[in-house]
C-alpha atoms as a PDB file:
ATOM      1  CA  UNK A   1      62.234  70.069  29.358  1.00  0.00           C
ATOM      2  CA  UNK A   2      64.780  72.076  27.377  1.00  0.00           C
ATOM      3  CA  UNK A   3      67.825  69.670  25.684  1.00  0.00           C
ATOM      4  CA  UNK A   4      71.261  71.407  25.274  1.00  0.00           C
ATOM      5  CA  UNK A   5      74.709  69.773  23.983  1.00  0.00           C
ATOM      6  CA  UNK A   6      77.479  70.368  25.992  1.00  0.00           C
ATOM      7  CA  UNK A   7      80.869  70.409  24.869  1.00  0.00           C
ATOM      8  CA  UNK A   8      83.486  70.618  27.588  1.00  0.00           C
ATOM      9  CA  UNK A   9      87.527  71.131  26.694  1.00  0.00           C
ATOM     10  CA  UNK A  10      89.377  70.388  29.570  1.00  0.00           C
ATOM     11  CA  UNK A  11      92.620  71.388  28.574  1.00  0.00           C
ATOM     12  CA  UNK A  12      91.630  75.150  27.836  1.00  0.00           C
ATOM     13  CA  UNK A  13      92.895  78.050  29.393  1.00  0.00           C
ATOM     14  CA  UNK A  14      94.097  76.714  33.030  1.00  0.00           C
ATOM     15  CA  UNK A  15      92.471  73.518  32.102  1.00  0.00           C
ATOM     16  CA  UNK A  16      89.567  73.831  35.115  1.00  0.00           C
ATOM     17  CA  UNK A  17      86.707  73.089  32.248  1.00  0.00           C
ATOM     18  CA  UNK A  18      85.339  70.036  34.324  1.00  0.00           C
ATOM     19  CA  UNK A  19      85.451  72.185  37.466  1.00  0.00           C
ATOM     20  CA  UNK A  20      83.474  75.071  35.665  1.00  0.00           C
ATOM     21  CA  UNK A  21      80.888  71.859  34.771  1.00  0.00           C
ATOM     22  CA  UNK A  22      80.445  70.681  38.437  1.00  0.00           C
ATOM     23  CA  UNK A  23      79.971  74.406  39.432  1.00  0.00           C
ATOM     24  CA  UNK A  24      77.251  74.394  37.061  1.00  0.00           C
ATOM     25  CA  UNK A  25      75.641  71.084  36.364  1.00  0.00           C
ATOM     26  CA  UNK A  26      73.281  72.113  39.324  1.00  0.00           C
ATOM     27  CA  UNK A  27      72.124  75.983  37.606  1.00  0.00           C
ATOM     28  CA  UNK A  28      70.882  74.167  34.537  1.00  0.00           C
ATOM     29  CA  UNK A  29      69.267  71.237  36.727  1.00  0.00           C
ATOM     30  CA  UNK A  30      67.556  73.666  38.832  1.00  0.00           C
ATOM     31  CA  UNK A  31      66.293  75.415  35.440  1.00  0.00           C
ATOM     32  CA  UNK A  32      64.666  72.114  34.330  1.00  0.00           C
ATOM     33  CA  UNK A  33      67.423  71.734  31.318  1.00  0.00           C
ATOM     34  CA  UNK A  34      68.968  68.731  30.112  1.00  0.00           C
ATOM     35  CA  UNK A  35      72.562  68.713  29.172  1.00  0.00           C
ATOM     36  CA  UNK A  36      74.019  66.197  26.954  1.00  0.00           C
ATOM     37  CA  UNK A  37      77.623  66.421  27.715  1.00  0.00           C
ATOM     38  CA  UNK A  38      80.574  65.628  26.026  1.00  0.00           C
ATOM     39  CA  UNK A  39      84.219  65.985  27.315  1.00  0.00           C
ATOM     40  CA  UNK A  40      86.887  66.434  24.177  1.00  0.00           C
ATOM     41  CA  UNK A  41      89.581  64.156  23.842  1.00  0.00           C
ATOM     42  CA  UNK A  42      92.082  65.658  21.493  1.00  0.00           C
ATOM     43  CA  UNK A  43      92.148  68.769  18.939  1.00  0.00           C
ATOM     44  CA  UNK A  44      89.321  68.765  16.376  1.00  0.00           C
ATOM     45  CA  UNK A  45      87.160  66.423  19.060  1.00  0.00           C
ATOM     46  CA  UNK A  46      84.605  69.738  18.933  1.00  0.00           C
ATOM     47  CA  UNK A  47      84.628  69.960  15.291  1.00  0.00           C
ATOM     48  CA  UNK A  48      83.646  66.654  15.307  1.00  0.00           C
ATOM     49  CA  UNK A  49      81.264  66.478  17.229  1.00  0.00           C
ATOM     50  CA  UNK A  50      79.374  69.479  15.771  1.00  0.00           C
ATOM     51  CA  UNK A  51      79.724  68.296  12.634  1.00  0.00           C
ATOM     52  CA  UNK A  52      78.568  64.974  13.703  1.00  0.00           C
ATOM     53  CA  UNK A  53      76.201  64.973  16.144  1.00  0.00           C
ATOM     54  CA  UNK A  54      72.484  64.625  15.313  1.00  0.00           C
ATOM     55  CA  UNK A  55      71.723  68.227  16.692  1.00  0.00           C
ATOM     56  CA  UNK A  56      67.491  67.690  16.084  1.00  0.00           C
ATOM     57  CA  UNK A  57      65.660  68.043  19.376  1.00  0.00           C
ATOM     58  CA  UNK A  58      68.707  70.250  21.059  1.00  0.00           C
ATOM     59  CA  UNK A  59      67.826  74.344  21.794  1.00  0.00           C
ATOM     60  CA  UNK A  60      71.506  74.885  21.300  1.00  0.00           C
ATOM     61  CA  UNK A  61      75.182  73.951  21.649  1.00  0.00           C
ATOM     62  CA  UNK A  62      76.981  74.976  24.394  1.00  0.00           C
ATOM     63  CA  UNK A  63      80.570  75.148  25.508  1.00  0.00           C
ATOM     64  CA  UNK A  64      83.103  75.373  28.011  1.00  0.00           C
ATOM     65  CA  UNK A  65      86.431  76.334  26.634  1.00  0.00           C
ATOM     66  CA  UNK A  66      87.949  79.368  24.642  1.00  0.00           C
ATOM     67  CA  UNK A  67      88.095  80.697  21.815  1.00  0.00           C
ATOM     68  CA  UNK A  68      89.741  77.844  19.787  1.00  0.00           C
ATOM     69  CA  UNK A  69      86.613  75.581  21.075  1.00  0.00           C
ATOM     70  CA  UNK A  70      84.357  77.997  19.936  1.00  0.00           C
ATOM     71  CA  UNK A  71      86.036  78.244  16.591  1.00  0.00           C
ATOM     72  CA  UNK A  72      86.290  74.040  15.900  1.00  0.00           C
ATOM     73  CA  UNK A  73      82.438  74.531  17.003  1.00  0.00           C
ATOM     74  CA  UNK A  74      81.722  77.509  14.240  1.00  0.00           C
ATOM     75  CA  UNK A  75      83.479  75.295  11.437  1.00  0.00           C
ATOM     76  CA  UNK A  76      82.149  72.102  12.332  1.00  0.00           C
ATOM     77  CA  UNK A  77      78.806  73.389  12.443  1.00  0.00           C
ATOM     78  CA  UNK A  78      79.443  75.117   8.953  1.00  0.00           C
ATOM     79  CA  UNK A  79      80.778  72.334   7.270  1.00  0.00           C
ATOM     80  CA  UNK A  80      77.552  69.968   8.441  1.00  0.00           C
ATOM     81  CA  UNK A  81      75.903  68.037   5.363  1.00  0.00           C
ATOM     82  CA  UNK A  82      72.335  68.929   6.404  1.00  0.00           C
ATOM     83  CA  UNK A  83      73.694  72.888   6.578  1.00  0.00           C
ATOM     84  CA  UNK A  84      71.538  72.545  10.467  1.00  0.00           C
ATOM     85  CA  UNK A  85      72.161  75.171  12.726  1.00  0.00           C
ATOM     86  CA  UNK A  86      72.260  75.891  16.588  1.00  0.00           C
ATOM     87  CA  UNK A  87      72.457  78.956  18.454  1.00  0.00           C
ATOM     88  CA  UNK A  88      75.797  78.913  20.219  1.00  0.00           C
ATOM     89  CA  UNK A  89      76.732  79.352  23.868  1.00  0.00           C
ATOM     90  CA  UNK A  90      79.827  80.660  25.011  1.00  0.00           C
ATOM     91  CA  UNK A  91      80.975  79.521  28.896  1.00  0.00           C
ATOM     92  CA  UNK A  92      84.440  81.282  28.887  1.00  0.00           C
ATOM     93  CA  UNK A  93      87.207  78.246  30.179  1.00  0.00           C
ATOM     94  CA  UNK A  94      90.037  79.634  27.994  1.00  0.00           C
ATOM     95  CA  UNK A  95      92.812  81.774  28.041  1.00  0.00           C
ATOM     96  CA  UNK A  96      91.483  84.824  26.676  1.00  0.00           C
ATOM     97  CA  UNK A  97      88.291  84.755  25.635  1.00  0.00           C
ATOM     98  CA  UNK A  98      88.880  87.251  23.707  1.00  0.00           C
ATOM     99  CA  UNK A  99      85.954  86.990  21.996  1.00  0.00           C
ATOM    100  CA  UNK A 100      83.411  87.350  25.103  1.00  0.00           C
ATOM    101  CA  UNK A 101      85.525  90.341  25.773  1.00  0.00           C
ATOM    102  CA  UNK A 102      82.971  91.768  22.670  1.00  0.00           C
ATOM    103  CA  UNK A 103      80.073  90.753  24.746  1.00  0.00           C
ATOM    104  CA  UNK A 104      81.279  92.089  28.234  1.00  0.00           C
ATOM    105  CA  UNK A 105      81.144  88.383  29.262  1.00  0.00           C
ATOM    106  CA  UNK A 106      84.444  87.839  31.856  1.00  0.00           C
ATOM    107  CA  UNK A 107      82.896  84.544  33.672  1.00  0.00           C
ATOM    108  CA  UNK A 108      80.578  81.943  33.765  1.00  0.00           C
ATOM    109  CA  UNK A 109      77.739  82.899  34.994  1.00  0.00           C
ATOM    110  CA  UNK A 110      77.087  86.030  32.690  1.00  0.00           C
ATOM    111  CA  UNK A 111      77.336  83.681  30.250  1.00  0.00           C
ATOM    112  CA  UNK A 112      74.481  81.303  31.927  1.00  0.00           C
ATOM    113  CA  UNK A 113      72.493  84.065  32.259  1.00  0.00           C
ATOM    114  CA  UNK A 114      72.020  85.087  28.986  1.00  0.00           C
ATOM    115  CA  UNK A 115      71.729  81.305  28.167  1.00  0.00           C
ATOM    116  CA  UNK A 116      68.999  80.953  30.389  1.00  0.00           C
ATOM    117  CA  UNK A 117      66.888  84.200  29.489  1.00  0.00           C
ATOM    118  CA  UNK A 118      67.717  82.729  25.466  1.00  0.00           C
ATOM    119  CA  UNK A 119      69.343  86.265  24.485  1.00  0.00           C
ATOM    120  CA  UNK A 120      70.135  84.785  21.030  1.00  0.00           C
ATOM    121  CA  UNK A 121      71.903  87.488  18.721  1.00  0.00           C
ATOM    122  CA  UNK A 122      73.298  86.773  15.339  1.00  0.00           C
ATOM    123  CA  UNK A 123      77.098  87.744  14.348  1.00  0.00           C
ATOM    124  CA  UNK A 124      79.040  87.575  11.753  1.00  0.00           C
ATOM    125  CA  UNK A 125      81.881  85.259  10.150  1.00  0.00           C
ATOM    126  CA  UNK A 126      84.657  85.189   8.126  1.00  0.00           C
ATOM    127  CA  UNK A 127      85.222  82.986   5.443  1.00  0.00           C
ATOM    128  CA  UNK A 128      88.946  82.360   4.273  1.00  0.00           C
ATOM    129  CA  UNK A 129      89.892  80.378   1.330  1.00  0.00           C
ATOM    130  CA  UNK A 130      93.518  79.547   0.640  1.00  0.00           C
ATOM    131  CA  UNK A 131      95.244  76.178  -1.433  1.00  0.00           C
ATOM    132  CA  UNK A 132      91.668  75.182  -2.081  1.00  0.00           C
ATOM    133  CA  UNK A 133      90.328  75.068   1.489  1.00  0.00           C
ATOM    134  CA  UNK A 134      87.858  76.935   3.442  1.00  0.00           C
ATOM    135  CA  UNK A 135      88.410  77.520   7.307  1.00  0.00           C
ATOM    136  CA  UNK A 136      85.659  80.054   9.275  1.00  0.00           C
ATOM    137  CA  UNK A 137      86.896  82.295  11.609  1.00  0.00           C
ATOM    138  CA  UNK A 138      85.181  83.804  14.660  1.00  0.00           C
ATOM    139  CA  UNK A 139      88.103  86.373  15.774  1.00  0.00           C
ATOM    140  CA  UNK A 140      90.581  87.096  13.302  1.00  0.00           C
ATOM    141  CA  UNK A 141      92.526  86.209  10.719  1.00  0.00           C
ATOM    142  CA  UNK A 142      96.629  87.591  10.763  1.00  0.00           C
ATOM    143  CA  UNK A 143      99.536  87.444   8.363  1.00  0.00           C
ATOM    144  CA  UNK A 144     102.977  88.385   9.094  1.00  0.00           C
ATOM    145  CA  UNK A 145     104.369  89.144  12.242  1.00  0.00           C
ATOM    146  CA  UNK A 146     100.936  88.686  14.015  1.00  0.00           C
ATOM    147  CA  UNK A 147     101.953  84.974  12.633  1.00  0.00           C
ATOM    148  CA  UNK A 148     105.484  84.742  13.425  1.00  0.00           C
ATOM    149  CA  UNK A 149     104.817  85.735  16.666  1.00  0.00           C
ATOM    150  CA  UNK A 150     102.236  82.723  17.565  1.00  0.00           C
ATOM    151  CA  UNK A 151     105.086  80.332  16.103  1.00  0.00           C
ATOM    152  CA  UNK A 152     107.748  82.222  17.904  1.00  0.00           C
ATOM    153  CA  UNK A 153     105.629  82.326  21.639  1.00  0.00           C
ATOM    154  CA  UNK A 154     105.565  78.188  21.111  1.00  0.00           C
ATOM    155  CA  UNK A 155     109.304  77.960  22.376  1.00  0.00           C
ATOM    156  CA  UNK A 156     108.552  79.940  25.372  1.00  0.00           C
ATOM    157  CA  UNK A 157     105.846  77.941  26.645  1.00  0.00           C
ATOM    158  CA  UNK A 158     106.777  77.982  30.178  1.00  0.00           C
ATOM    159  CA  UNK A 159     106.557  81.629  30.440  1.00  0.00           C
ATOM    160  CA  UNK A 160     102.962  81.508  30.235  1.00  0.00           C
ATOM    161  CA  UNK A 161     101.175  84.182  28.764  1.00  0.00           C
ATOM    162  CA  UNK A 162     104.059  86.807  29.179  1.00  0.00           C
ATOM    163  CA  UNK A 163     105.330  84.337  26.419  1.00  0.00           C
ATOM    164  CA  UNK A 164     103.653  86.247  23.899  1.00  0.00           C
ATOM    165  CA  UNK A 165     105.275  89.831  24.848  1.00  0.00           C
ATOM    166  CA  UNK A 166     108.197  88.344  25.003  1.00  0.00           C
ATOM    167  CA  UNK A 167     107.417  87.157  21.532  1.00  0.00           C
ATOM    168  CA  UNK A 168     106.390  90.009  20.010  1.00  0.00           C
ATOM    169  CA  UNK A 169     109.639  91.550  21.068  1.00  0.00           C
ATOM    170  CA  UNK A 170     112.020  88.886  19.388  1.00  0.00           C
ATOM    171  CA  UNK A 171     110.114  89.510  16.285  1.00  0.00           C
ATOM    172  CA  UNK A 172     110.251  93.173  16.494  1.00  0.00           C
ATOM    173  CA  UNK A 173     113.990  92.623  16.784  1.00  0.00           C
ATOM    174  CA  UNK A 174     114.906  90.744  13.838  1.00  0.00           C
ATOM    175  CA  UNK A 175     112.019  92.705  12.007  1.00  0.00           C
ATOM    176  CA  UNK A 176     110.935  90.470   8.550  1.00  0.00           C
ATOM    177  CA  UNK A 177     109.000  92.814   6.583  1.00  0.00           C
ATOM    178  CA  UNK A 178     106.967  90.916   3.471  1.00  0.00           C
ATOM    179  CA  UNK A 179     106.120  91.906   0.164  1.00  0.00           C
ATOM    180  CA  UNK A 180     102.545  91.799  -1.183  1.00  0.00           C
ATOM    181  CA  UNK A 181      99.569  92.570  -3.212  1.00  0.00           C
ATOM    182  CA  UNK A 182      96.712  93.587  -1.504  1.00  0.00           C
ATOM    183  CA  UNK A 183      92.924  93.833  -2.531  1.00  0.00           C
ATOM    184  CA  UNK A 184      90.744  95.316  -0.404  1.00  0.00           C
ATOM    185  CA  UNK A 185      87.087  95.528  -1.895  1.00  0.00           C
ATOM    186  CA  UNK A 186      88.430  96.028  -5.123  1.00  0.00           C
ATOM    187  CA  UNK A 187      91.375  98.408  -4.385  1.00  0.00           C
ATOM    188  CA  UNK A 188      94.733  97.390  -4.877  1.00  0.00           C
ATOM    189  CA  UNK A 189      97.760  97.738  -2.769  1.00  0.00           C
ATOM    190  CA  UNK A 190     101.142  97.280  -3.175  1.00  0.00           C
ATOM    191  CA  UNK A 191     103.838  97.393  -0.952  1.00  0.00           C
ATOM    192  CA  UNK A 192     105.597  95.578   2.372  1.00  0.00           C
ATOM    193  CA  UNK A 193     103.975  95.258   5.503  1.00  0.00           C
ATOM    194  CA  UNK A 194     104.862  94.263   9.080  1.00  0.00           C
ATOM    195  CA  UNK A 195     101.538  92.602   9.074  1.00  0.00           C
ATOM    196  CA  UNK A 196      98.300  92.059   8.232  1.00  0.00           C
ATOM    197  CA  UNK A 197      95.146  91.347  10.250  1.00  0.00           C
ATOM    198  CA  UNK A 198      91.572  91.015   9.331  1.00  0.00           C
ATOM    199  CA  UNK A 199      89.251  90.888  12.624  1.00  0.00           C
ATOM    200  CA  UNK A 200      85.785  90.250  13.318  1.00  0.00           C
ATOM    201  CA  UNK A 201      85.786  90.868  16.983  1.00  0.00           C
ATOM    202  CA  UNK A 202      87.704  94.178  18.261  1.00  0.00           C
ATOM    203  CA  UNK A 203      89.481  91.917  21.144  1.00  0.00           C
ATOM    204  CA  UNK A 204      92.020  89.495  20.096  1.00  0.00           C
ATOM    205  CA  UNK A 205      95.082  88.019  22.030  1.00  0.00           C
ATOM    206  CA  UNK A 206      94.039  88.309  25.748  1.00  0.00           C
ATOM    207  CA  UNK A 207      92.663  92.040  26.020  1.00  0.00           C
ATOM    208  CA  UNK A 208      94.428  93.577  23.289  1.00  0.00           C
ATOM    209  CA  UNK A 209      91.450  95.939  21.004  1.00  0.00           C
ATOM    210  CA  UNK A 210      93.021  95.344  17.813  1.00  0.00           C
ATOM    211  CA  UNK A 211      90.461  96.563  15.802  1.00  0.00           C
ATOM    212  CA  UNK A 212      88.575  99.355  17.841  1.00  0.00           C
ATOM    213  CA  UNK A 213      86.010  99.980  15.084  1.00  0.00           C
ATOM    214  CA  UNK A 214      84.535  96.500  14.870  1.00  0.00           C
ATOM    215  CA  UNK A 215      81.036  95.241  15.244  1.00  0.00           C
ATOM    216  CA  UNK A 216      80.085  91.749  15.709  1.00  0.00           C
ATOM    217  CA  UNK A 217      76.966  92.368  13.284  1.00  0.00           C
ATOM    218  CA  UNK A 218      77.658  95.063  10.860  1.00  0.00           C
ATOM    219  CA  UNK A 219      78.674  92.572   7.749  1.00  0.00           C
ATOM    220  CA  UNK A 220      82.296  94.220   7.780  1.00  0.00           C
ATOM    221  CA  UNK A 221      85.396  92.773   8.872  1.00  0.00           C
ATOM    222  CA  UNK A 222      88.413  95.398   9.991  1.00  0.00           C
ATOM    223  CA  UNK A 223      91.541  95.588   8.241  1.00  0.00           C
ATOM    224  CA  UNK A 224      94.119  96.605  10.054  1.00  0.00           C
ATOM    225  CA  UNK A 225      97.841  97.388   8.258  1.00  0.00           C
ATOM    226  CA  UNK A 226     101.218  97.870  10.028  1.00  0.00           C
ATOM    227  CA  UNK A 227     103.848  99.349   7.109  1.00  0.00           C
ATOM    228  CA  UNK A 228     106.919  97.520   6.573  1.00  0.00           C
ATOM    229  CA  UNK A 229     108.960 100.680   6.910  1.00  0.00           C
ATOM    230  CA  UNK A 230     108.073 101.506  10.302  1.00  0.00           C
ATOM    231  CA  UNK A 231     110.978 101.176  12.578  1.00  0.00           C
ATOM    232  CA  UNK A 232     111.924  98.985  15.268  1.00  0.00           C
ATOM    233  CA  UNK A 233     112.083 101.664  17.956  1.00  0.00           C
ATOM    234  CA  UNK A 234     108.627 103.002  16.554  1.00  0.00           C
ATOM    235  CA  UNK A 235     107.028  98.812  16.735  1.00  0.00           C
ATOM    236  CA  UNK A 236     107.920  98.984  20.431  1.00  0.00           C
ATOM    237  CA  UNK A 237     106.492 101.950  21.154  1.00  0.00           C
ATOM    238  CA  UNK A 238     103.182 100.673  19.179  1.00  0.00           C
ATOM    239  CA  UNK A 239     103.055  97.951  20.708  1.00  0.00           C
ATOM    240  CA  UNK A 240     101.334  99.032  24.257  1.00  0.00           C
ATOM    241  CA  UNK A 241      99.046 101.049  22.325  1.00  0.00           C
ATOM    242  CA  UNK A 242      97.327  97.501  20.777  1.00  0.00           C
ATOM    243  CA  UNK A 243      95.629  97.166  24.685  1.00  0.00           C
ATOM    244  CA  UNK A 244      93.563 100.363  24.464  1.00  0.00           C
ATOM    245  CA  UNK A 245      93.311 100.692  20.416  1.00  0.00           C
ATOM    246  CA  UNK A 246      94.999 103.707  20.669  1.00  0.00           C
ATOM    247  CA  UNK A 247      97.746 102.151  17.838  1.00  0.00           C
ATOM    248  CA  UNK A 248      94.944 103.015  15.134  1.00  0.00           C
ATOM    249  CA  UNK A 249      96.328 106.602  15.425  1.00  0.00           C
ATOM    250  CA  UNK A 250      99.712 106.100  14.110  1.00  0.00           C
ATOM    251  CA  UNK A 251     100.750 107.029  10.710  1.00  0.00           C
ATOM    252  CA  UNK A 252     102.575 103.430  10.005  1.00  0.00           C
ATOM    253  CA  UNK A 253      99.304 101.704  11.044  1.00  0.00           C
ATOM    254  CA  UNK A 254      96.082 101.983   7.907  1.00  0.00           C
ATOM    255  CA  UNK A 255      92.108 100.590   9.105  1.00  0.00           C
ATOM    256  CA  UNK A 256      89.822  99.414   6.917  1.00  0.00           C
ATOM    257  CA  UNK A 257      86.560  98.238   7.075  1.00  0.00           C
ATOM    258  CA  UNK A 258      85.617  95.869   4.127  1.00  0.00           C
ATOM    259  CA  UNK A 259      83.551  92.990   3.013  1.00  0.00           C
ATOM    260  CA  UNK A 260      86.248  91.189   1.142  1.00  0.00           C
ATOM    261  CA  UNK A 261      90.017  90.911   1.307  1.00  0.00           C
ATOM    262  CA  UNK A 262      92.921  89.538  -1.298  1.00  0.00           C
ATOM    263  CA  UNK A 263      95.945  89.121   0.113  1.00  0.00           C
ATOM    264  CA  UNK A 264      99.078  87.507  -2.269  1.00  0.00           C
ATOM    265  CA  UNK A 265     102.980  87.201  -1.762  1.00  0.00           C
ATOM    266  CA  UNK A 266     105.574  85.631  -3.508  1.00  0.00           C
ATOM    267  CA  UNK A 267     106.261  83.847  -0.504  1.00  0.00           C
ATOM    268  CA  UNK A 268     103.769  81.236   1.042  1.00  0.00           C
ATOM    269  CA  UNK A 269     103.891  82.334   4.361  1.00  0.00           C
ATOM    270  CA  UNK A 270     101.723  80.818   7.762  1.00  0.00           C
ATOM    271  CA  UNK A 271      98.304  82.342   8.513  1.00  0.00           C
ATOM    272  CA  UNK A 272      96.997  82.667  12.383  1.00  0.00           C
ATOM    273  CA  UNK A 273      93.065  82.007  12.068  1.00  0.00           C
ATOM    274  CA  UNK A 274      91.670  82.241  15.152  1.00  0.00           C
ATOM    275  CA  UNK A 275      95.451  81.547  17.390  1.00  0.00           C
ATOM    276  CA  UNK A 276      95.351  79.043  15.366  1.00  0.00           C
ATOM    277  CA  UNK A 277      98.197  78.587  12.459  1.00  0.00           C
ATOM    278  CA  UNK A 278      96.333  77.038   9.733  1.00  0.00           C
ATOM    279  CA  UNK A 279      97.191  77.508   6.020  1.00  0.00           C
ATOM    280  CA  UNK A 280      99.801  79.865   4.278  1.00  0.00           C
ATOM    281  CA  UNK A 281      99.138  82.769   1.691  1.00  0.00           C
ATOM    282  CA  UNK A 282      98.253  83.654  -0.685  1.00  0.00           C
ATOM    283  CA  UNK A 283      94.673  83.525   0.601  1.00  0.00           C
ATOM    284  CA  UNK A 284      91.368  85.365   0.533  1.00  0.00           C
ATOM    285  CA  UNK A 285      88.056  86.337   3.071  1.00  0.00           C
ATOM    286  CA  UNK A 286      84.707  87.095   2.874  1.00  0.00           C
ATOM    287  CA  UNK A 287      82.623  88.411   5.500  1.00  0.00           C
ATOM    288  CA  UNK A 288      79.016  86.219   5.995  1.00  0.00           C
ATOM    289  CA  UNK A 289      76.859  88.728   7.697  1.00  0.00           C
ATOM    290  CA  UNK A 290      74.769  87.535  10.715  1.00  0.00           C
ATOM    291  CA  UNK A 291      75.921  84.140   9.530  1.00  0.00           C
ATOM    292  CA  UNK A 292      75.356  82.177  13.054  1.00  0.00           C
ATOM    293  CA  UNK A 293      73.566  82.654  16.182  1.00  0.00           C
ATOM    294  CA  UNK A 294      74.682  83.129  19.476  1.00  0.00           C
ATOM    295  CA  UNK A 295      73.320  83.486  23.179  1.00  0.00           C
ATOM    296  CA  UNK A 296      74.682  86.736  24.030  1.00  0.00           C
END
């Protein structure tokens, strides 16, 4: 009989995790697999717990959550003392799941099904480094507005989603261009920018294709640069463009594809890792190619 941890995060998404577990409790029963399960508690319960967890005798580590579950999984499993490795299965509960959107995975059962047939692929990851810590990212890494708008979408909670357009269009309004250094394998750039955002995925957000170009498996992450010159009335016409990747055609906006990326301002300002804000600049990433597994 096949042995798989489960990791459930009720409060993902529209927090209906345990609902998405009774739904399939019976698949995986049926399929003569063996779920440990194990509901989190609080933020960082899934790093813990796949840092933790004696994972000897398990076929893999599953989840039910979204993207921030997978990414507490990615770094717990990382930062493990005996360096062991599962292949990872993604059972979208979140908001966006903008990750699976990489995968063509919109629901559960896809995802079950390529558990079940063991369609394990390997991806890549990226590394950051900033004030002498190390964080692994599975989606992206943003500085700038892409950050200022994830602080500024907190006070509008109770908009929902929408609370991130909304967002987006305060901070296009009192526009807060920075100053930095860029290196970008070994090429320097000076100037300001509106913002700066390494992905690994091309999805980010809930649907928007940020980085058009990107593969999950090519050992490159995309670099994508928005001028700090480009005006306000010229942001809001960008903006719509981000859902179909279309934005990559503007003049203000510069793609990259790279293995390693410098970024340092005067100012320490917040980084978004994974919708996540964790850390300030100045900061630096490596992609690991075909670091971890996944079913997928």
């Amino acid at each position: 009989m096949a042995k798989y941890i489960l990791i459930v995060n009720p409060f993902s998404g529209k927090k209906n995790g345990l609902q998405i577990l009774k739904k399939l409790e019976s698949i995986f029963e049926n399929h003569n697999i063996e779920l440990d399960t194990f509901i989190t508690k609080r933020p960082g319960h899934a790093f813990q717990l796949a840092n933790e967890k004696n994972l000897e005798n398990y076929k893999g580590l599953l989840l039910i959550g979204g993207d921030g579950t997978f990414h507490e999984l990615v770094n717990g499993m990382m930062m493990r003392d005996d360096k062991l490795q599962l292949p990872i299965g993604i059972i979208p509960g979140g908001t966006g799941n903008s990750f699976l959107l990489d995968l063509n995975i919109t629901n559960p059962s896809q995802s079950i099904d390529k558990i079940l047939s063991n369609k394990i692929r390997k991806i890549d990851i990226l590394k950051t480094e900033f004030d002498n810590n190390v964080k692994y990212s599975i989606n992206l890494v943003g500085w700038g507005m892409i950050t200022d708008v994830g602080l500024t979408a907190e006070k509008f909670r109770w908009f929902g989603y929408t609370r991130y357009t909304i967002a987006a269009i305060v901070e296009i309004l009192f526009k807060k261009p920075r100053t930095a250094n860029l290196t970008i394998d070994g090429k320097s750039i000076d100037g300001k920018f509106m913002f700066v955002i390494a992905c690994n995925s091309q999805h980010v957000g809930k649907g928007m294709k940020m980085a058009p170009k990107s593969k999950l498996d090519d050992g490159l992450m995309d670099v994508i640069i928005a001028e700090g010159n480009i005006p306000r009335l010229r942001l809001l016409k960008v903006l719509p463009k981000l859902f179909d990747g279309t934005h990559i055609n503007e003049p203000e906006i510069k793609y990259f594809q790279c293995k390693k990326l410098l970024l340092d301002s005067k100012t320490n300002d917040n980084l978004n890792i994974d919708g996540e804000m964790i850390g300030t600049s100045p900061f630096g990433i490596n992609i690991l190619k075909q670091q971890i597994e996944i079913f997928g």
